[in-house]
Protein backbone atom coordinates (compact mmCIF):
# COMPACT_ATOMS: atom_id res chain seq x y z
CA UNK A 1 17.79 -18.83 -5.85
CA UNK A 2 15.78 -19.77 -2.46
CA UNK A 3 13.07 -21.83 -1.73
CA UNK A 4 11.31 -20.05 0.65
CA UNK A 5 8.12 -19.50 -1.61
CA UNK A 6 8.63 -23.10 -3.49
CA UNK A 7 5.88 -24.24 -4.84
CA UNK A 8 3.27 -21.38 -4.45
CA UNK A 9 1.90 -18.78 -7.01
CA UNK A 10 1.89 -15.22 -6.23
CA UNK A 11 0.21 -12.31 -8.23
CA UNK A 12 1.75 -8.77 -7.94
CA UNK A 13 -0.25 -5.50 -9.29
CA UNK A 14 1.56 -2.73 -10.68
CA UNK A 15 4.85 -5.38 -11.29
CA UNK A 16 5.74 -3.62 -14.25
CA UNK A 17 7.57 -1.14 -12.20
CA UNK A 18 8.99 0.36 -9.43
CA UNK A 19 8.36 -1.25 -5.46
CA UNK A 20 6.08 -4.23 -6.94
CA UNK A 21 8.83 -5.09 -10.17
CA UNK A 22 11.80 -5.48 -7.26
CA UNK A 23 8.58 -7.83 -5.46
CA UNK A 24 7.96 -10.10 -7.93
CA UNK A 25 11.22 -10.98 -9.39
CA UNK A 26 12.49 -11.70 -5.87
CA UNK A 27 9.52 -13.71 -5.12
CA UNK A 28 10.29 -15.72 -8.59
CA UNK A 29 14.07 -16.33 -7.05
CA UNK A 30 12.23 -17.68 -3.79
CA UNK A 31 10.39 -20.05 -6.06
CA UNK A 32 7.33 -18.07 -6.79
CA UNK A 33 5.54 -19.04 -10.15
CA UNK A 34 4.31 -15.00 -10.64
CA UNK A 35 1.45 -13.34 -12.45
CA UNK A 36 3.26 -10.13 -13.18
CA UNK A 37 0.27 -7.60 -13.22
CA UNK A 38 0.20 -4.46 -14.94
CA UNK A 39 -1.44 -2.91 -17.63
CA UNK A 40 1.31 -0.39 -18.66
CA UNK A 41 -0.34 3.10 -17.78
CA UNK A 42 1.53 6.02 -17.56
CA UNK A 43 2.00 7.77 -13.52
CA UNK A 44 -1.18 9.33 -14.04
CA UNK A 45 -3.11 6.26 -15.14
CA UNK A 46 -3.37 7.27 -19.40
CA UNK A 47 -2.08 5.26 -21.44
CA UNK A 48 -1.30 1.45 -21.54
CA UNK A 49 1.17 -0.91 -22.63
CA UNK A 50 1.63 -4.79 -22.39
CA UNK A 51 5.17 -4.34 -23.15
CA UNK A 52 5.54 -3.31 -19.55
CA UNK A 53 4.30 -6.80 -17.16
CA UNK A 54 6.30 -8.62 -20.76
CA UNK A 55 9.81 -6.96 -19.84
CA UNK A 56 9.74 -8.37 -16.39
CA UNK A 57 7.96 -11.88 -16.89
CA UNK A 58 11.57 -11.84 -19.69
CA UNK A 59 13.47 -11.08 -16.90
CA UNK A 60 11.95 -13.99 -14.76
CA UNK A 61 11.86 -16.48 -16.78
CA UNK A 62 15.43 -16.44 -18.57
CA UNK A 63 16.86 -16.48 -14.97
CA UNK A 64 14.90 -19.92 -14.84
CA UNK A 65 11.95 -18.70 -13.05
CA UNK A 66 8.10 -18.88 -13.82
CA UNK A 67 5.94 -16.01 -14.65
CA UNK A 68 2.88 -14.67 -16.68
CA UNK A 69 1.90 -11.33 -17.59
CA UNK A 70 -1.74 -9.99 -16.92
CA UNK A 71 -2.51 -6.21 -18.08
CA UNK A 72 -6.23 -6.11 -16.39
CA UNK A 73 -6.89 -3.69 -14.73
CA UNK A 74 -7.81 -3.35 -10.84
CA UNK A 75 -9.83 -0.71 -11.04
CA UNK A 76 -13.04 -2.70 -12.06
CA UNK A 77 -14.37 -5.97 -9.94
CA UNK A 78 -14.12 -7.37 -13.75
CA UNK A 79 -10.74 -6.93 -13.75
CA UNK A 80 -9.55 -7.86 -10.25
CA UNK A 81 -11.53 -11.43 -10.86
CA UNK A 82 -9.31 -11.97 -14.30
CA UNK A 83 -6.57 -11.49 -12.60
CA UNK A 84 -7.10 -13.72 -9.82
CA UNK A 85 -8.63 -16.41 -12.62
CA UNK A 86 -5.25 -15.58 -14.29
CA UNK A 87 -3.59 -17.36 -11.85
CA UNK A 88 -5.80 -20.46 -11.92
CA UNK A 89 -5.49 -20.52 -15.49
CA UNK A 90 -1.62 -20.44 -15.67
CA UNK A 91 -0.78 -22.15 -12.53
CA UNK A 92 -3.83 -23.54 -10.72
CA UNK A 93 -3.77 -22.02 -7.48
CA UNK A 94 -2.89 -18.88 -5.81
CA UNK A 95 -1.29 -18.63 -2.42
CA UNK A 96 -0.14 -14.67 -1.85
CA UNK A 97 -1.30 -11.36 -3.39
CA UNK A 98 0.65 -8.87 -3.00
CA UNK A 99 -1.52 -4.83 -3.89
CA UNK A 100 0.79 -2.53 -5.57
CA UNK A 101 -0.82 -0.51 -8.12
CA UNK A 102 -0.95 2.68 -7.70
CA UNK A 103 -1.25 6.05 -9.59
CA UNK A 104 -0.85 9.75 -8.43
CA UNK A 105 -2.71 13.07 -9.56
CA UNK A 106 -1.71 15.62 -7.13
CA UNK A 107 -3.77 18.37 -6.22
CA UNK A 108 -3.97 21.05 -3.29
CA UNK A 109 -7.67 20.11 -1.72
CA UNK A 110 -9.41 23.11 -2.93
CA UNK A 111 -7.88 22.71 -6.65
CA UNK A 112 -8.80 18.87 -7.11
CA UNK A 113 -11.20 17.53 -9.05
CA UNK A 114 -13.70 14.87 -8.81
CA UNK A 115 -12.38 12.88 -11.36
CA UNK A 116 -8.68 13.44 -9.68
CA UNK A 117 -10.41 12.05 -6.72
CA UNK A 118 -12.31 8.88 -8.28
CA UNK A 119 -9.43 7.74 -9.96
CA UNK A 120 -6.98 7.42 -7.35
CA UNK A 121 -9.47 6.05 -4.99
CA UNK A 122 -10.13 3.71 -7.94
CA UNK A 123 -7.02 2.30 -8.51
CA UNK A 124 -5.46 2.19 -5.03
CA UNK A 125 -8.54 1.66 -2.75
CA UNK A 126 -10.98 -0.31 -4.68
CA UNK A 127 -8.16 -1.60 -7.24
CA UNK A 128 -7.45 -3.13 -3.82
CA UNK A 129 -10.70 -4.53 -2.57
CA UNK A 130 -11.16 -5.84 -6.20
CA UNK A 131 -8.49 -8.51 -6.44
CA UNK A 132 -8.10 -9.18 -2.86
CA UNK A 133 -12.41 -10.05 -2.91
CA UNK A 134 -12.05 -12.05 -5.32
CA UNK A 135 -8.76 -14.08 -4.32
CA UNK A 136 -10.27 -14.36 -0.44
CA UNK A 137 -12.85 -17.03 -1.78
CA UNK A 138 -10.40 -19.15 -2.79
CA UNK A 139 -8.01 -18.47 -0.09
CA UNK A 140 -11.44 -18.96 2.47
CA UNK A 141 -11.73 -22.19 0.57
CA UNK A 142 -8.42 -23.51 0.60
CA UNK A 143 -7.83 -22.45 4.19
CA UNK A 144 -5.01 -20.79 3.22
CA UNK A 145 -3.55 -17.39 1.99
CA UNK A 146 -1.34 -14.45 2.17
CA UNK A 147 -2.29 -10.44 1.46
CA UNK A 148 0.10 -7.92 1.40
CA UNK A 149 -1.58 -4.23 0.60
CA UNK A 150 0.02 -1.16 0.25
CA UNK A 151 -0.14 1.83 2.16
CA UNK A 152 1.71 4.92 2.30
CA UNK A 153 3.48 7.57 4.81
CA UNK A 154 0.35 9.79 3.31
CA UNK A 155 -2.32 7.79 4.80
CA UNK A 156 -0.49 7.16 8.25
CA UNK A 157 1.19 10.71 8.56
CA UNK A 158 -0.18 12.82 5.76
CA UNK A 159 1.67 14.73 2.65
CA UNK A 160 0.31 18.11 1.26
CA UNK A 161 -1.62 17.96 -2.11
CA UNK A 162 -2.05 14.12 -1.42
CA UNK A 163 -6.20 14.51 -0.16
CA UNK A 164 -7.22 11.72 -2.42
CA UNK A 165 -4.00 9.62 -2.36
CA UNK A 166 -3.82 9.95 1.68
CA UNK A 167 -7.46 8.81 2.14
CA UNK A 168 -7.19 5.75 0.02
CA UNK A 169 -3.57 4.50 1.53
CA UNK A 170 -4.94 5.32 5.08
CA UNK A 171 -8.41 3.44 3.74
CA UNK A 172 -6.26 0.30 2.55
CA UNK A 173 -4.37 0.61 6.40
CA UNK A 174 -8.45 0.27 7.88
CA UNK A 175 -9.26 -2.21 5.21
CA UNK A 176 -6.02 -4.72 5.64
CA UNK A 177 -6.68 -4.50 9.59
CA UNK A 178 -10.65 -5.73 9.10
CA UNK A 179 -9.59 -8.47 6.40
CA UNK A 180 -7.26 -9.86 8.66
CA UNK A 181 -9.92 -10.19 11.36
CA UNK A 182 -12.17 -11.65 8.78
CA UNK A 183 -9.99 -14.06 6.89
CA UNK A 184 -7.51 -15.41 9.72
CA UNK A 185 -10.03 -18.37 10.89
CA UNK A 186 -9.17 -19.30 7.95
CA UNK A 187 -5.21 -19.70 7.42
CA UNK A 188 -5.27 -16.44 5.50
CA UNK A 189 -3.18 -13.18 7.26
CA UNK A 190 -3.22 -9.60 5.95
CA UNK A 191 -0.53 -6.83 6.41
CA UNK A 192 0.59 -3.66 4.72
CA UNK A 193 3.47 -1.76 4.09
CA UNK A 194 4.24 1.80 4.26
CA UNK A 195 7.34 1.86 2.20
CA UNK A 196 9.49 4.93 1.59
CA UNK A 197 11.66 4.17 -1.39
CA UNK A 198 12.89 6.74 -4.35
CA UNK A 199 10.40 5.59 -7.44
CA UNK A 200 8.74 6.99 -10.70
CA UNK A 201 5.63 7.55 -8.13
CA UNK A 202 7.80 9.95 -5.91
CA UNK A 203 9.22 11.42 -8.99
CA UNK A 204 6.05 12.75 -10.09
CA UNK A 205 5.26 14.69 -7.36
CA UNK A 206 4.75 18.51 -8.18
CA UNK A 207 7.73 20.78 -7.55
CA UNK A 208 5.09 23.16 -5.24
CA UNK A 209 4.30 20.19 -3.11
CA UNK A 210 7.51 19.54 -2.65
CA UNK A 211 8.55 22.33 -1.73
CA UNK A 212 5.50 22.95 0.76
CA UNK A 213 6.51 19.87 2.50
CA UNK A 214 9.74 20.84 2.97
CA UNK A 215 9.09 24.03 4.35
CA UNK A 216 6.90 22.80 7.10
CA UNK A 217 9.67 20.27 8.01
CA UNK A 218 8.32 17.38 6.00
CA UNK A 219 10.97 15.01 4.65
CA UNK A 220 9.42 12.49 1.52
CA UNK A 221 11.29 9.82 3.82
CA UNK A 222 9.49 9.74 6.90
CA UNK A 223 10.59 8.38 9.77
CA UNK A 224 13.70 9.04 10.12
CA UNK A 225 14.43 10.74 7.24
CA UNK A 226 15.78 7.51 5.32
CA UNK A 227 15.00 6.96 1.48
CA UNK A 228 15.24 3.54 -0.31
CA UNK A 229 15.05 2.16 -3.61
CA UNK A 230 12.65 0.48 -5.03
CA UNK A 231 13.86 -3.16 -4.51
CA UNK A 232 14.56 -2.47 -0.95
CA UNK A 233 11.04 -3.10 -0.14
CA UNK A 234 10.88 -6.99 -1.28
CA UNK A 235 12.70 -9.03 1.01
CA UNK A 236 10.05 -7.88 3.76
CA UNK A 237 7.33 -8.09 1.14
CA UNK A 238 8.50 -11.56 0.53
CA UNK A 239 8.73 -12.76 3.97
CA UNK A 240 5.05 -11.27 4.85
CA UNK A 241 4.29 -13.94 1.94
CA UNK A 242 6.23 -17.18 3.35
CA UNK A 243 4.85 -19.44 6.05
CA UNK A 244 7.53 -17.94 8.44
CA UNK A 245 5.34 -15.09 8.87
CA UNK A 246 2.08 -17.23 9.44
CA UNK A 247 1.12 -15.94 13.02
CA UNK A 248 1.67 -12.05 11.40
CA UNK A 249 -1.78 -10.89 10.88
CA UNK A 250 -3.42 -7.23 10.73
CA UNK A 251 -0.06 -5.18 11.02
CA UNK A 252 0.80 -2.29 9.50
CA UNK A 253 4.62 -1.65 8.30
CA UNK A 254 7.15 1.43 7.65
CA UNK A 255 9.49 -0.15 4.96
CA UNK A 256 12.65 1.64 3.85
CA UNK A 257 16.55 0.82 3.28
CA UNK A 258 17.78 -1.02 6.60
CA UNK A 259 14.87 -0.07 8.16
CA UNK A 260 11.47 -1.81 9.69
CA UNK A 261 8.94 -0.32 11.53
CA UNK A 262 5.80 -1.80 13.55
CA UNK A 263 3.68 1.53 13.42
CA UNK A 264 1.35 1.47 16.95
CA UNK A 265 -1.94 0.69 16.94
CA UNK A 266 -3.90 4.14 17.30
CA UNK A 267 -4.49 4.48 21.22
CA UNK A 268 -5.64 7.45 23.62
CA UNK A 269 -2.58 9.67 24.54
CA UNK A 270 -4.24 11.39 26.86
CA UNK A 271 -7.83 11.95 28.43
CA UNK A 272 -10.06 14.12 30.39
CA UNK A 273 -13.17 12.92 32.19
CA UNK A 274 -15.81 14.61 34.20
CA UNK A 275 -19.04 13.59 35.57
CA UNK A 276 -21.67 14.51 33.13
CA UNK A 277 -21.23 16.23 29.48
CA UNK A 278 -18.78 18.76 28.68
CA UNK A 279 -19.71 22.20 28.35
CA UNK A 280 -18.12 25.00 26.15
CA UNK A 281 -16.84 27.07 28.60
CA UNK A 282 -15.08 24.14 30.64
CA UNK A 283 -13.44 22.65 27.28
CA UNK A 284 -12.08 26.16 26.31
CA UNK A 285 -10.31 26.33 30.06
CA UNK A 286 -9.36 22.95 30.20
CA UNK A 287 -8.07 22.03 26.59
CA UNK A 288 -5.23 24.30 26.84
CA UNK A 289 -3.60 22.75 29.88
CA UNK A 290 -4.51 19.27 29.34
CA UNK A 291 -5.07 17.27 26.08
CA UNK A 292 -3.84 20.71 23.76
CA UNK A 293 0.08 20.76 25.71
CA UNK A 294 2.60 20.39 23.35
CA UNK A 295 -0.01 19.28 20.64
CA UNK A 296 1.57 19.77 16.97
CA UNK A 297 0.08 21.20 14.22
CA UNK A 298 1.30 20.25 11.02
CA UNK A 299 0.45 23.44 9.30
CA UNK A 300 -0.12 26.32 12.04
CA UNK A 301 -1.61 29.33 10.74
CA UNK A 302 -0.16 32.53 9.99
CA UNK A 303 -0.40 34.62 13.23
CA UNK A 304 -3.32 37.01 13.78
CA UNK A 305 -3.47 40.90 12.54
């Protein structure tokens, strides 16, 4: 076991399985005491059991570690201010939070449904906002903190059939960037990690999306193609957490295998200027030739009759 995260007390959402589970047991081996959240839901958030965050905080504790198990849930302010009280109550303090639940219900735009859409917004968007509001008091207080969220190659890139999934991992890319801005003063940072790894989440993507993605040259591993496993994303995770990574703030990270990325910032590629506004007529001569060269289009249209 390491030392690196001696002494401090880490929760994890969605630890039960998958990406956060490989988090929070290495974070227990650093010297994490862990609050193992997760209430046990099936991929498409039905269901529930506390069997699931149990199993791991086993695992954690008869290798000599120290871990509880939570099963709130983040998809309510009630619940993301349990679980950060759960970690006051267990350990007395709270030092890194690290946003990993997640659910998926996949739907082509103009088949999804509103409540297809509220409850993956719910878990992974607010689900984040709940527990990290509620933990950056104390962290604001303490003058101290670390926040790793959770993106995905769908919010940064976009995946067909992923509408509501995409908007809240590209919404939790936005949100990590402002909280870093607000909470660094502070001590606190704030990253996230777009991680490409081979879980129950990817698993339960529809066969049709699939294979729409594929034919339009879309690979489920992104950049470069590479796909990890699940516990391939903690040792970064873990570091983000440690004081060696105290002056990385507001980044946003493509996690897979052997592989790190620093995505970019989003900046102009190109630009036209004129004096004065822009009229119709000018834009549909100059477009072409200038900002429109070579521009991609991830899903071209079939050509006209």
């Amino acid at each position: 076991m390491g030392n690196r995260l001696e002494g401090k007390v880490a929760l994890v959402t969605g630890a039960g399985r998958g990406i956060a589970r490989g988090i929070a047991l290495l974070m227990a081996q650093e010297g994490a005491s862990v609050v193992v959240v997760d209430p046990g839901v099936d991929m498409d958030g039905s269901g529930g059991s506390s069997s699931i965050a149990e199993q791991v905080v086993k695992e954690i504790t008869d290798a000599g570690g120290s871990a509880v198990a939570c099963t709130e849930s983040v998809a309510t302010m009630e619940g993301g201010e349990a679980i950060v009280q759960a970690a006051l109550d267990s350990f007395g303090r709270l030092d890194a939070v690290v946003t990993c639940a997640g659910i998926l219900r996949d739907r082509m735009i103009f088949n999804m449904t509103e409540e297809e859409w509220d409850s993956v917004i719910a878990v992974h968007l607010k689900g984040t906002f709940s527990v990290v509001k509620h933990a950056s008091i104390l962290f604001r207080q303490q003058r101290s903190g670390r926040i790793v969220t959770f993106s995905s190659e769908s919010g940064v890139i976009g995946n067909s059939g992923q509408a509501n999934y995409g908007a809240a991992k590209s919404g939790i890319a936005g949100f990590t960037k402002v909280v870093a801005r607000d909470l660094g003063r502070y001590g606190v940072t704030a990253n996230s990690i777009a991680p490409s790894a081979q879980t129950r989440m990817i698993g339960a993507i529809p066969d049709t999306a699939k294979q729409l993605r594929s034919a339009r040259g879309i690979t489920s591993g992104g950049a470069g193609a590479l796909q990890g496993k699940g516990d391939d994303i903690a040792p970064f995770a873990t570091w983000l957490a440690s004081n060696e990574a105290r002056n990385v703030n507001g980044r946003v990270f493509y996690v897979t295998d052997g592989l790190v990325s620093l995505l970019n910032e989003p900046a102009p590629i190109r630009t036209i200027t004129k004096d004065g506004r822009w009229t119709v007529d000018e834009l549909i001569k100059t477009f072409p030739v200038t900002l429109g060269v070579d521009l991609y289009n991830p899903a071209p249209a079939p050509p006209l009759p």
